[in-house]
Protein backbone atom coordinates (compact mmCIF):
# COMPACT_ATOMS: atom_id res chain seq x y z
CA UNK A 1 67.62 -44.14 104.97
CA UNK A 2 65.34 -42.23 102.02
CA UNK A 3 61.70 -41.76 103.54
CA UNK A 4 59.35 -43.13 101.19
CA UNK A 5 56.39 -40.18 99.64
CA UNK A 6 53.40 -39.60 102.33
CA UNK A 7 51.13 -40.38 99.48
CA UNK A 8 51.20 -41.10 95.61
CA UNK A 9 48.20 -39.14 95.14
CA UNK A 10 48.10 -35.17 95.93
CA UNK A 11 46.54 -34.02 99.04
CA UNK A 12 43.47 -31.52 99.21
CA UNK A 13 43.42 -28.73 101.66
CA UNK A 14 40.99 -26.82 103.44
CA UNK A 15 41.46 -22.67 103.71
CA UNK A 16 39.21 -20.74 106.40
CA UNK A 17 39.97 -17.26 105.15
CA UNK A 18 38.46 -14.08 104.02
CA UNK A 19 41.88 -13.04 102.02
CA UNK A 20 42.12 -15.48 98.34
CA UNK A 21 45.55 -14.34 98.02
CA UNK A 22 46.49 -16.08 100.94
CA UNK A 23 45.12 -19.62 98.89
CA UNK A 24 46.95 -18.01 95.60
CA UNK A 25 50.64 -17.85 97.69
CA UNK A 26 49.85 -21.22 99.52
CA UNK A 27 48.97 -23.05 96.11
CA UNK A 28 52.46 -21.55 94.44
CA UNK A 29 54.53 -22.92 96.83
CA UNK A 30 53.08 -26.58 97.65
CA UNK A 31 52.68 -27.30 93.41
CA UNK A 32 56.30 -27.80 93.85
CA UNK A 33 55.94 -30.86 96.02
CA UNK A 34 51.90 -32.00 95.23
CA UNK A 35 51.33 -31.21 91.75
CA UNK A 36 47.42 -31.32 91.33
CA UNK A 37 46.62 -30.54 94.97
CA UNK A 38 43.01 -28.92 95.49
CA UNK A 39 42.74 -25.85 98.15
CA UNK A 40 38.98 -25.40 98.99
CA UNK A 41 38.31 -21.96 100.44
CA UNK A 42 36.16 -21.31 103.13
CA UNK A 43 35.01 -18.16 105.08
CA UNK A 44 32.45 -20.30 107.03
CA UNK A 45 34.47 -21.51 109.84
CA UNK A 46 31.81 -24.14 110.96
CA UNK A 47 31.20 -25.82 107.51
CA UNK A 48 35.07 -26.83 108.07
CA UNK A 49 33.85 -29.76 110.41
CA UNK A 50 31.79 -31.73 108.05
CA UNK A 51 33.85 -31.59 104.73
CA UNK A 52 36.72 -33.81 103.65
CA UNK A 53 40.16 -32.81 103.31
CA UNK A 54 44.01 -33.98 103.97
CA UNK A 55 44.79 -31.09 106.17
CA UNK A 56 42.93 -27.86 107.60
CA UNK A 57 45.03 -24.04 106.78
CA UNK A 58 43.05 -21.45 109.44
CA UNK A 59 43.40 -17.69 109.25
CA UNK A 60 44.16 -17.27 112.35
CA UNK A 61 43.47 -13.47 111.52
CA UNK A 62 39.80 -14.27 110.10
CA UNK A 63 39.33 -17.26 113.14
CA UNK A 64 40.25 -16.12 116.35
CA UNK A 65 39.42 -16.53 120.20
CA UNK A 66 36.68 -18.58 121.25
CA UNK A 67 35.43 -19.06 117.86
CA UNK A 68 39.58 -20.67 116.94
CA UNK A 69 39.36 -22.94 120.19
CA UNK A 70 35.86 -24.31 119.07
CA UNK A 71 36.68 -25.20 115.45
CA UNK A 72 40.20 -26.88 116.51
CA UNK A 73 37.82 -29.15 119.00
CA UNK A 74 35.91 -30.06 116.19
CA UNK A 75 38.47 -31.18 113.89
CA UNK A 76 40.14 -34.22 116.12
CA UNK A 77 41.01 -36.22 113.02
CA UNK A 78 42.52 -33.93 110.65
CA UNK A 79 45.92 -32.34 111.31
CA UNK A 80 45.61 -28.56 110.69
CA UNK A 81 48.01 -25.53 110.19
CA UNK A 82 47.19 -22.07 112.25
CA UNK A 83 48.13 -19.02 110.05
CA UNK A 84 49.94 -16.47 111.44
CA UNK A 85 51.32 -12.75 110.69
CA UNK A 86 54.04 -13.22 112.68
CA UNK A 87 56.02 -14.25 115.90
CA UNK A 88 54.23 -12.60 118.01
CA UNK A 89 51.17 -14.12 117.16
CA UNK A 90 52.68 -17.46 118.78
CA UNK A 91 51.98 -16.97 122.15
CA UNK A 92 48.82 -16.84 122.69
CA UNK A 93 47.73 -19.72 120.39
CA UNK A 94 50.73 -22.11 121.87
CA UNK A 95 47.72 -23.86 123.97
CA UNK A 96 46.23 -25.41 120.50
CA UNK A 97 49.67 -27.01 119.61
CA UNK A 98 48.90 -30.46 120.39
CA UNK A 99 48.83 -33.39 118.64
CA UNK A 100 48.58 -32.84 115.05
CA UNK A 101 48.76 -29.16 114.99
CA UNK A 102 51.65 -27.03 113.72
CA UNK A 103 51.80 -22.74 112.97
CA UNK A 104 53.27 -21.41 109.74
CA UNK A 105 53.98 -17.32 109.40
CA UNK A 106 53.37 -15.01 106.67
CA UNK A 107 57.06 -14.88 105.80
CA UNK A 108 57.28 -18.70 105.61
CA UNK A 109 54.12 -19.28 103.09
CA UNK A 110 56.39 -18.79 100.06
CA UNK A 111 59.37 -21.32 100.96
CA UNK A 112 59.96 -24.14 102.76
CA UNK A 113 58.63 -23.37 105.86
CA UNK A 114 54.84 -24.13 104.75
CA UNK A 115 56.07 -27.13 102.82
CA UNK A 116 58.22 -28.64 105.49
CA UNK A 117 54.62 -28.09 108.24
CA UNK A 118 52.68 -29.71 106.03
CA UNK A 119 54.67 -32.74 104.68
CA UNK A 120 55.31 -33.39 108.47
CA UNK A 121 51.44 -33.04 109.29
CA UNK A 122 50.62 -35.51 106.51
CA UNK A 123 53.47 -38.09 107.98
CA UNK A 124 52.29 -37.79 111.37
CA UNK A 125 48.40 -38.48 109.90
CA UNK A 126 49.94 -41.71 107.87
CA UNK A 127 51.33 -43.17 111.01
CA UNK A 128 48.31 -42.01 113.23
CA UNK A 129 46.11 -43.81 110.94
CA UNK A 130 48.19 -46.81 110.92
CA UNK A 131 48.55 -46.68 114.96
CA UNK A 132 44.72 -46.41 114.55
CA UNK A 133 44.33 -49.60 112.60
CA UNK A 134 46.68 -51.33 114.81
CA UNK A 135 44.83 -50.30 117.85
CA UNK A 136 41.26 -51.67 116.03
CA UNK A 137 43.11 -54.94 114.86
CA UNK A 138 44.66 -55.58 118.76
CA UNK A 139 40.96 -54.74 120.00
CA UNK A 140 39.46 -57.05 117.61
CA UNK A 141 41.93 -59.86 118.72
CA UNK A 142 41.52 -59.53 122.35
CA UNK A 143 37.34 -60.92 121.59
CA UNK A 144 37.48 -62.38 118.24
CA UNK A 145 38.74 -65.34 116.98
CA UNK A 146 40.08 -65.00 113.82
CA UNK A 147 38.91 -68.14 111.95
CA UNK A 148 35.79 -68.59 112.97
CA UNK A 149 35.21 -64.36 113.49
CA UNK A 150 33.23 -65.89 116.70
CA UNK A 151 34.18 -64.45 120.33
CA UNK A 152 36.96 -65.92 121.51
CA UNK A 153 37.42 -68.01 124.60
CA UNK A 154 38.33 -65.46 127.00
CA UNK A 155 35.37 -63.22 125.76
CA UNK A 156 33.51 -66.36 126.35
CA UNK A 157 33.73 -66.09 129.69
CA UNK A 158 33.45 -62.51 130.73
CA UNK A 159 30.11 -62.74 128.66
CA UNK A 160 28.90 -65.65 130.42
CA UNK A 161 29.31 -63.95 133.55
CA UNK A 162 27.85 -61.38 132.94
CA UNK A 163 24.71 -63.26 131.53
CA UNK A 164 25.02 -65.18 134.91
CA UNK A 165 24.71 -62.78 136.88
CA UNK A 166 21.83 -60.41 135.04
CA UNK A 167 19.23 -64.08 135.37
CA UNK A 168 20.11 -64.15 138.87
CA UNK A 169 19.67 -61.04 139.48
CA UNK A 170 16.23 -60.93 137.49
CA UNK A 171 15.11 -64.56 138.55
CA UNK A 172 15.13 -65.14 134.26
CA UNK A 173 16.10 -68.69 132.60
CA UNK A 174 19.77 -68.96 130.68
CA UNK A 175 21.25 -72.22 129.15
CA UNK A 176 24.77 -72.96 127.56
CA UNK A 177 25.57 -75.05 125.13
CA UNK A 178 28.99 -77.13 124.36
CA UNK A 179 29.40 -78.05 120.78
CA UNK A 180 32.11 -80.41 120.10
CA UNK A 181 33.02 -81.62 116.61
CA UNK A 182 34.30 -85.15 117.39
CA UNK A 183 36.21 -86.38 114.25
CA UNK A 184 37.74 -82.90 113.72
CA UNK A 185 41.28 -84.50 114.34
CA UNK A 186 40.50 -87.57 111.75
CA UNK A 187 39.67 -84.66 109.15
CA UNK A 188 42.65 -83.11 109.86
CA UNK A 189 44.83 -86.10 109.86
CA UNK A 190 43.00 -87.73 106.21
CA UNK A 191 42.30 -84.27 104.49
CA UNK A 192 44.96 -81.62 106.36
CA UNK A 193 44.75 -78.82 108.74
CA UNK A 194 43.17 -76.26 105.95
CA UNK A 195 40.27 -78.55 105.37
CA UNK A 196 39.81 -78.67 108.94
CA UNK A 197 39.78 -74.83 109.14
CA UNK A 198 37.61 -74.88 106.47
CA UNK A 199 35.27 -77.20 107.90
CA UNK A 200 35.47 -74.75 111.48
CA UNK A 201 34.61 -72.01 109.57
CA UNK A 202 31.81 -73.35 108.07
CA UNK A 203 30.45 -74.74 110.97
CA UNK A 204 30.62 -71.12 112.71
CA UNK A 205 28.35 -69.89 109.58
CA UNK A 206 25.81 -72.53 110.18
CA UNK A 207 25.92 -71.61 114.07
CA UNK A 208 25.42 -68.09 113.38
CA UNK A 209 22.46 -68.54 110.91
CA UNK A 210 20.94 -70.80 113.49
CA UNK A 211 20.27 -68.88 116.75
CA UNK A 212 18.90 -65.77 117.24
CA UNK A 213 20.33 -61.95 117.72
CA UNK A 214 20.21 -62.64 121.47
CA UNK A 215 22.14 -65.46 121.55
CA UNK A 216 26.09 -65.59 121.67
CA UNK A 217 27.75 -68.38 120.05
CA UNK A 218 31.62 -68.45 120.65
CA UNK A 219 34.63 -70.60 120.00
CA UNK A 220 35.18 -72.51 123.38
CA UNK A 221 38.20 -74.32 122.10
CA UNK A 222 40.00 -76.23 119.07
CA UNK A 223 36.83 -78.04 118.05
CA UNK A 224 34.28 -76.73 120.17
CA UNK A 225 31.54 -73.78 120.32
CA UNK A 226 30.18 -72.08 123.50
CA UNK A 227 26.45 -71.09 122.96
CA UNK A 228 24.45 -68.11 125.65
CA UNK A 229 21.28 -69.03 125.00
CA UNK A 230 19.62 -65.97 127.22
CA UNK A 231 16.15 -66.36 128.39
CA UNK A 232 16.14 -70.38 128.00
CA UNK A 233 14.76 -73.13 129.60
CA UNK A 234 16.46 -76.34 129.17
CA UNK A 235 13.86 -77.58 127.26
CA UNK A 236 14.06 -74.70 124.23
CA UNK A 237 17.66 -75.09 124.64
CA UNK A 238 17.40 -78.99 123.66
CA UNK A 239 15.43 -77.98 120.41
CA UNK A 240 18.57 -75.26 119.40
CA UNK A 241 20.69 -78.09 120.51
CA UNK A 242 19.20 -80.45 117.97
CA UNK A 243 18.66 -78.02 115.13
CA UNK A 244 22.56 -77.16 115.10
CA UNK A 245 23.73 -80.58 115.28
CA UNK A 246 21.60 -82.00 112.23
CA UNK A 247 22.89 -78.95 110.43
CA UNK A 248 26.60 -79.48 111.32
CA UNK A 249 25.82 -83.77 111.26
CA UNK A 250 25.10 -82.84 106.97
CA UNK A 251 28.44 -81.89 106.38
CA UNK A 252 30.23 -84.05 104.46
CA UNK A 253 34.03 -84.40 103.64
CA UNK A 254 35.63 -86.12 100.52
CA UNK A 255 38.41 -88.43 101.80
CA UNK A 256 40.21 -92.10 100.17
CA UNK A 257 37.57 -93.89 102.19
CA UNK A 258 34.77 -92.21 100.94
CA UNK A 259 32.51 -89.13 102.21
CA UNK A 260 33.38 -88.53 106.15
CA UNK A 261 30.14 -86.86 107.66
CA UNK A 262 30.72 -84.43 111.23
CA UNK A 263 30.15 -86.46 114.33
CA UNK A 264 28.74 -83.58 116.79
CA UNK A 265 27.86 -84.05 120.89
CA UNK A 266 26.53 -81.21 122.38
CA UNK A 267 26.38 -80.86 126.66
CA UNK A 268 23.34 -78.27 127.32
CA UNK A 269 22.62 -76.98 130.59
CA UNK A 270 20.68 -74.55 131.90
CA UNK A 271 20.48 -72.16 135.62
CA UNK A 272 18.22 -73.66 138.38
CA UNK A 273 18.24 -74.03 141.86
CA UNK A 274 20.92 -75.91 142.29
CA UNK A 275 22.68 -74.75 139.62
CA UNK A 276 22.88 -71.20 140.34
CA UNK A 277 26.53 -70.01 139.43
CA UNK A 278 28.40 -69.53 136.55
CA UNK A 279 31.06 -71.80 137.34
CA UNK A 280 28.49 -74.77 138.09
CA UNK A 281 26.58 -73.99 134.78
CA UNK A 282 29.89 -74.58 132.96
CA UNK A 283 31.29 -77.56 134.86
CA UNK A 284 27.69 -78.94 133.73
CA UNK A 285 27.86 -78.45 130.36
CA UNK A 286 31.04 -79.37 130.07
CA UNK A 287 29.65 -83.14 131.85
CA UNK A 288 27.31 -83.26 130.18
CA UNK A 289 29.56 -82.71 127.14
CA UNK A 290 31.91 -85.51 127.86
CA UNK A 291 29.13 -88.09 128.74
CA UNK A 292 27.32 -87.52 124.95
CA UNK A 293 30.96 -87.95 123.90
CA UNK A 294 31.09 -91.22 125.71
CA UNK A 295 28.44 -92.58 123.14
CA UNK A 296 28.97 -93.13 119.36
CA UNK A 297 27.71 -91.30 116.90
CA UNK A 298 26.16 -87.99 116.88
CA UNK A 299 24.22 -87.45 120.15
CA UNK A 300 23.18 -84.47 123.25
CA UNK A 301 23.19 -85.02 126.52
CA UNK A 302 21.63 -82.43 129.24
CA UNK A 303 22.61 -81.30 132.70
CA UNK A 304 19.40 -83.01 134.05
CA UNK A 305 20.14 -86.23 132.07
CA UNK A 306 24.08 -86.07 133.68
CA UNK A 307 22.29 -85.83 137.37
CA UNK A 308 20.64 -88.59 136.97
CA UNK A 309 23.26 -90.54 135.65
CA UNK A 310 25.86 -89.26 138.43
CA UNK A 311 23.19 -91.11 140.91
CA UNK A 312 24.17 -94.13 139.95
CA UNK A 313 28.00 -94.22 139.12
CA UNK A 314 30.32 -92.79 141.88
CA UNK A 315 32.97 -90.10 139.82
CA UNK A 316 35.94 -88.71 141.81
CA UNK A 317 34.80 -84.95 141.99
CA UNK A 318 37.98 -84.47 144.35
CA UNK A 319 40.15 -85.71 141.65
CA UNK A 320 39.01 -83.33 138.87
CA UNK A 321 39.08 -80.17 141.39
CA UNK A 322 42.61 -81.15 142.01
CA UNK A 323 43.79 -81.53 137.93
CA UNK A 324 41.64 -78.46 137.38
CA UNK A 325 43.88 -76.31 139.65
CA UNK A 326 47.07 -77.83 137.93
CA UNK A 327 46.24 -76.87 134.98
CA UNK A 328 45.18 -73.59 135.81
CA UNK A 329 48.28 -72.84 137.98
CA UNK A 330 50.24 -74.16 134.89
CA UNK A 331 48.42 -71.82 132.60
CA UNK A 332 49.40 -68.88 134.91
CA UNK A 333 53.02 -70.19 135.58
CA UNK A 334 53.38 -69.75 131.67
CA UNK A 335 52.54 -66.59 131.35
CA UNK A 336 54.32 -65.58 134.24
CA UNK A 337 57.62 -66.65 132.70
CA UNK A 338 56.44 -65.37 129.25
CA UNK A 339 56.43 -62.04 130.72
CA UNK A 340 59.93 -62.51 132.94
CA UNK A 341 61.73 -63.07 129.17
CA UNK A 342 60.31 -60.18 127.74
CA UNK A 343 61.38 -57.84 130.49
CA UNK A 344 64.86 -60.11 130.35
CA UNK A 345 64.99 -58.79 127.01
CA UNK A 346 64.24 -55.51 127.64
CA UNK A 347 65.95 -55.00 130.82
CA UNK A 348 68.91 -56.19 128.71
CA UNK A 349 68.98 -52.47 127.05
CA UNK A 350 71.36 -50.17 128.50
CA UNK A 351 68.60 -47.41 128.67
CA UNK A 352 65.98 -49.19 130.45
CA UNK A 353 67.78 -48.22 133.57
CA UNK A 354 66.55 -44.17 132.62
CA UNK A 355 62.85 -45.65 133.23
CA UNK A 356 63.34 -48.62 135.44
CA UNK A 357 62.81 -46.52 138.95
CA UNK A 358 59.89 -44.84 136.61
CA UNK A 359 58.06 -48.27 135.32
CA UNK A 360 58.29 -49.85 139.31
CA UNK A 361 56.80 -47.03 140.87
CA UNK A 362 53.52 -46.51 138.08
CA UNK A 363 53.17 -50.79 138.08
CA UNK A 364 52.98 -49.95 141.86
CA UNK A 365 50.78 -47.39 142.10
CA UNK A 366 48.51 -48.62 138.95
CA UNK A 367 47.70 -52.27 140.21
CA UNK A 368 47.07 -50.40 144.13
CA UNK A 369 44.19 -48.37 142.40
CA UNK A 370 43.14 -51.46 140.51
CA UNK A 371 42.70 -53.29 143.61
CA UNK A 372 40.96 -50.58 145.85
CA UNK A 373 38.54 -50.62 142.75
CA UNK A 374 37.69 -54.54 143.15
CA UNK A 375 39.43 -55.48 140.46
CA UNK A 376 40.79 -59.41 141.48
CA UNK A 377 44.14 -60.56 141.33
CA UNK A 378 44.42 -61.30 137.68
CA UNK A 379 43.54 -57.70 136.57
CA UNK A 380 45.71 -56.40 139.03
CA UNK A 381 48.53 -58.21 137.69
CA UNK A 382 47.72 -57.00 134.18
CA UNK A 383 47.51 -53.60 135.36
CA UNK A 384 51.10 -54.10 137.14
CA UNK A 385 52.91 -55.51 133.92
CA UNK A 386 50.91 -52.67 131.90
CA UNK A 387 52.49 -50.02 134.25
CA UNK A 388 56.25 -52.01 133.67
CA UNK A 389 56.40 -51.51 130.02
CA UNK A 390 54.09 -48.77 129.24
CA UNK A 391 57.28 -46.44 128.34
CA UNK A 392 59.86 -48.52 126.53
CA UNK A 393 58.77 -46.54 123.81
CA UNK A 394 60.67 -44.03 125.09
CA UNK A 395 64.10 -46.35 124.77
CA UNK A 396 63.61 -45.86 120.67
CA UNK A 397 63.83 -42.38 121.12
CA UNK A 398 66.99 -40.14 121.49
CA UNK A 399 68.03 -39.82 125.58
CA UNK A 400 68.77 -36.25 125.22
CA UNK A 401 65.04 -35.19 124.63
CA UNK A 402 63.18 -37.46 127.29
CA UNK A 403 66.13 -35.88 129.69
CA UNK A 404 65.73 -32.80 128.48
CA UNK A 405 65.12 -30.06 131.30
CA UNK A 406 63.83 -27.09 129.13
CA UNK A 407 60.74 -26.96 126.99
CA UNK A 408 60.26 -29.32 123.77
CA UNK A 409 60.81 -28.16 120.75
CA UNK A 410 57.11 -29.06 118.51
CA UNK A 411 59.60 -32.06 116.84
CA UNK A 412 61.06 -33.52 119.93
CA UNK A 413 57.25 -33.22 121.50
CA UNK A 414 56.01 -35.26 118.68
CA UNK A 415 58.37 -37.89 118.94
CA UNK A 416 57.77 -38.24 122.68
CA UNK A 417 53.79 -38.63 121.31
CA UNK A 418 54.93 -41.57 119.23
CA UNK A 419 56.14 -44.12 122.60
CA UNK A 420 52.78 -45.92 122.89
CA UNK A 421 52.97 -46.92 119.36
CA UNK A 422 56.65 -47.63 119.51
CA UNK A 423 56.09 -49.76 122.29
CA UNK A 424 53.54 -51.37 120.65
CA UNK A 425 56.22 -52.50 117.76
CA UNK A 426 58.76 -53.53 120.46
CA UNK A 427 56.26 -55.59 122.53
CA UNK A 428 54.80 -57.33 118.90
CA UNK A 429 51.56 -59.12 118.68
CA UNK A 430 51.80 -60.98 122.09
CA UNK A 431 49.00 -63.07 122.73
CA UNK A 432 49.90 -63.41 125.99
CA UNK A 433 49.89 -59.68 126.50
CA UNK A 434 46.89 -58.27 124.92
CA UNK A 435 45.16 -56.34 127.65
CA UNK A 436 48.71 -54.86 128.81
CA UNK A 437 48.74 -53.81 125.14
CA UNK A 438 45.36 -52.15 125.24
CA UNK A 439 46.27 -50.22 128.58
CA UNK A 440 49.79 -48.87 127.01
CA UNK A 441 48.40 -48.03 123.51
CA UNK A 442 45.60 -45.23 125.50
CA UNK A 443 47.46 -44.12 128.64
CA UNK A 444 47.99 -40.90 127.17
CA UNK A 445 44.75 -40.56 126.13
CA UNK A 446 42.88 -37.67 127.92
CA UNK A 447 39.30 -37.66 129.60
CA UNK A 448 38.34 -34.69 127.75
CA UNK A 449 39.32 -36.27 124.15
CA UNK A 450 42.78 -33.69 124.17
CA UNK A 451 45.17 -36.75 124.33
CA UNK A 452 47.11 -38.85 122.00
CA UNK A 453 47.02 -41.11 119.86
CA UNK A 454 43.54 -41.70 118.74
CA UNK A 455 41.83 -38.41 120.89
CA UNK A 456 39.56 -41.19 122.31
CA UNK A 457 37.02 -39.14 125.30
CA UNK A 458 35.46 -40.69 128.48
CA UNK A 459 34.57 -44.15 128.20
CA UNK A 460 35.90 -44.65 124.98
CA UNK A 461 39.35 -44.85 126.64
CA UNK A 462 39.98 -48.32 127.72
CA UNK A 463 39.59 -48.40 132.45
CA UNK A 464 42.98 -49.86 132.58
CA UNK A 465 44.44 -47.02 130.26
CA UNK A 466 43.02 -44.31 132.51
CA UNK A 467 44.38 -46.64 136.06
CA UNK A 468 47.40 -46.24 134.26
CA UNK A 469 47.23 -42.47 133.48
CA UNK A 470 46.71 -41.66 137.07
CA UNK A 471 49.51 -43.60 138.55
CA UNK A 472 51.97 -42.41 135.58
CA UNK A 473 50.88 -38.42 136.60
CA UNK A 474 51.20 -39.33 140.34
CA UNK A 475 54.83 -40.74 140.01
CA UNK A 476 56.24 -37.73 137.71
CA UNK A 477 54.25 -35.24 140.25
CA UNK A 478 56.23 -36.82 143.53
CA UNK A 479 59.43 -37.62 142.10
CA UNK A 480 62.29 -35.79 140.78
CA UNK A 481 62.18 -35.04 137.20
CA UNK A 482 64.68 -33.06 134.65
CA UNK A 483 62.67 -30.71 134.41
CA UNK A 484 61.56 -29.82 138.14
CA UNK A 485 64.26 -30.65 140.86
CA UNK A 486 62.50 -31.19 144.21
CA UNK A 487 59.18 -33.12 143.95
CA UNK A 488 55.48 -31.67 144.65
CA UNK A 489 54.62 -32.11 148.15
CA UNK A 490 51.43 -34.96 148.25
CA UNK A 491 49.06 -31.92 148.88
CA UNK A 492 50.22 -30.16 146.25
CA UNK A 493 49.95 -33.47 143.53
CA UNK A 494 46.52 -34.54 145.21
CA UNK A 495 45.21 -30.99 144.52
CA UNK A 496 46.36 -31.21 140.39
CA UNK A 497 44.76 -34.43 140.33
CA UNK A 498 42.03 -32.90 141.52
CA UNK A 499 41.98 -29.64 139.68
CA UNK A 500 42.69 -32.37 136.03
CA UNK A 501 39.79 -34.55 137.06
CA UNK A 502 37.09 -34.33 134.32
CA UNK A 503 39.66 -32.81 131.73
CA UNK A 504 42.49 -35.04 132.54
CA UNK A 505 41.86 -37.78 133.92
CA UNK A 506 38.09 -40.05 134.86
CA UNK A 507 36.63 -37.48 138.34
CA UNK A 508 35.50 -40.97 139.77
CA UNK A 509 39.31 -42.13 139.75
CA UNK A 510 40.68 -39.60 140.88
CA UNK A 511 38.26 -39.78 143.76
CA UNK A 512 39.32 -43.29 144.46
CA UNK A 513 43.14 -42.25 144.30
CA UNK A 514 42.82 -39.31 146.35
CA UNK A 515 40.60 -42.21 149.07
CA UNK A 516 43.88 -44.42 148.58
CA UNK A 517 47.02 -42.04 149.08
CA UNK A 518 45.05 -40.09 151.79
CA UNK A 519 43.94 -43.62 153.54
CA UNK A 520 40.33 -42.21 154.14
């Protein structure tokens, strides 16, 4: 199959150099492929940092040493071509061929070698970019919700527990609120599912206008917003309460019977002493949700207002704890066989059985330092499933080079670089799987910002991508590989954990790993 043009529009290029014949030769031979192209000569090598090109040409003759090293670190996003006299120049520069980095000679600036570097360079920026957007749009689903651009449920909840637990902690007020849109399904059913959309949308505008920077409104569910109201009594939270549902209670709908207006309850409840948790502050809301439901019209009913009625009416708390867990083992029973398919599926492929032994061992290891760091069950299990499928990239890509016992050649290495984001196109847009997603896209990501694909540094790099670094590095360290016959004794791999923290891999993980295998 034909490969379609990097770009309809020619590239410019960046020359650190002190010789402008070097610029004349490199322009005479790319005007055969990018007609047009500027070539902006520099002989300042730190100006190269801060101006805008498609790719980077260094004299490696004029940049050298120390001063070569630095300017590579500063130029993570654009792909760049080292300059060299000749072969025996390689060498000592092979350190700074990572990533998007490639080395032309002298001999190859007039013919295809220069041209072949650089149309390769400019590919593997196209799909870095577009492994890039992916990466933003799977980080923006796993918090937004893409109608109403609110946080999404699950964000919802990590957010409220964190709010939880900083007024506990501080002895400060919080209060939720549940907005429900009651007629949402009559909309739907007289005017179609856009118009409801519409109407969601609209209401998450009005929402937004309404509270204040602090606050966090959020889609709870199909018809309903989740409100943080952070330093709130339950009386301030009443007012919001109020002011939001005579905005939302003024929309009007066209239908055959005439203008439909928004019916709206709202449950608001707020942290005191015996509410104190963040599981009791949402079972109240979510009472006193359902009892302003239980009344016509448009109408709010508090957590203070749903004690008072619970006095007098006797409500079969057992019976609700018991349907609760159903439904939350049944939510977890579905995912669990979701994710039993998709490894049916893949499992199905004669080369998973190259990584199987591989994937076990890292979901092993990965969801054991998950849990000596705290992290609960369901993390663990994310962590576990991450570590099962964080190389079927590698099944897209020809056997002979992942088995390969001598070094890479610089177009083998760069296809290996490509597995998260091929697994990323095998896996597809999985709701289901988003955080095992996040983990595989980064786990070759390095602590120092060296890594691939994005060069994310530190923190940037998602906890559950670095877990999974760790146990990935452990496993290849202590178990055969083509390349090394016997594995490295468990000193020998603790001590290149070790001697990688910092640069590698997060020095307060490997800390904990080295705690774990050593059983100290």
């Amino acid at each position: 199959m034909q490969r379609s043009p990097v770009s309809n529009t020619a590239p410019s290029f960046i020359l650190t150099t002190e010789r402008p014949e070097l610029a004349q030769r490199i322009r005479a031979t790319l005007e055969h492929v990018y007609p047009g192209l500027a070539i902006e000569q520099t002989d300042d090598p730190k100006s190269v940092a801060g101006m805008n090109a498609s790719l980077a040409l260094v004299d490696t003759d004029f940049v050298s040493g120390a001063a070569l090293d630095h300017l590579m670190g500063t130029l993570p996003e654009m792909p760049a071509i080292l300059l060299v006299d000749g072969l025996e120049a390689i060498r000592p520069l092979k350190h700074l061929l990572v990533s998007r980095r490639s080395m032309v000679t002298a001999d190859d600036l007039d013919g295809m070698g220069l041209i072949q570097a650089v149309h390769h360079l400019l590919e593997r920026q196209q799909l870095h970019d577009q492994l890039q957007k992916a990466a933003r749009h799977i980080q923006k689903l796993a918090v937004r919700d893409d109608l109403t651009r609110l946080y999404n449920h699950r964000q919802f909840t990590e957010m409220l527990t964190n709010e939880v637990k900083k007024a506990t902690r501080y002895a400060r007020p919080l209060a939720l609120l549940i907005v429900s849109i009651k007629n949402l399904s009559e909309i739907n059913k007289a005017r179609g599912h856009t118009e409801g959309d519409r109407v969601l949308s609209k209401a998450s505008d009005i929402i937004r206008a309404l509270v204040r920077e602090v606050d966090i409104p959020t889609r709870y569910g199909d018809n309903e917003f989740g409100i943080i109201l952070p330093e709130t009594e339950e009386a301030a939270a009443m007012v919001v309460a109020r002011r939001i549902t005579e905005a939302l209670g003024a929309i009007t709908i066209e239908s055959e019977r005439g203008p439909m207006a928004l019916t709206i309850s709202t449950g608001i409840a707020a942290l005191s002493e015996r509410v104190n948790t963040r599981d009791e502050l949402l079972r109240m809301a979510i009472g006193a949700l359902m009892e302003a439901k239980r009344n016509p019209g448009s109408r709010q009913c508090t957590s203070h207002e749903l004690t008072q009625h619970a006095q007098e009416m006797v409500i079969d708390r057992a019976l609700i704890e018991r349907l609760s867990q159903r439904c939350e083992k049944l939510s977890t029973n579905t995912q669990r066989a979701y994710f039993q398919s998709v490894m049916k599926a893949i499992g199905a492929c004669e080369r998973f059985k190259l990584i199987a032994a591989h994937a076990e061992r890292t979901a092993f290891f990965a969801k054991r330092l998950a849990e000596s760091l705290g992290a609960d069950t369901d993390e663990a299990q994310v962590l576990y499933r991450a570590g099962l499928l964080h190389d079927i990239g590698m099944l897209a890509i020809d056997e002979e080079i992942f088995a390969k016992s001598e070094a890479l050649s610089p177009t083998e290495r760069d296809a290996i670089e490509e597995h998260p984001g091929l697994a990323l196109q095998i896996i597809g847009d999985s709701p289901m799987l988003t955080r095992e997603l996040a983990a595989i896209a980064h786990h070759h990501e390095r602590f120092d910002g060296t890594g691939y694909p994005e060069g994310l540094a530190g923190n940037a790099i998602p906890r559950s991508s670095q877990i999974l670094a760790i146990a990935e590095a452990w496993d290849a360290m202590t178990s055969v590989q083509p390349f090394r016959r016997e594995p490295l004794p468990l000193n020998t791999a603790l001590e290149e954990l070790t001697r990688n923290a910092g640069t590698q891999f997060d020095p307060q993980l490997v800390t904990a790993f080295t705690k774990l295998v050593a059983g100290s």
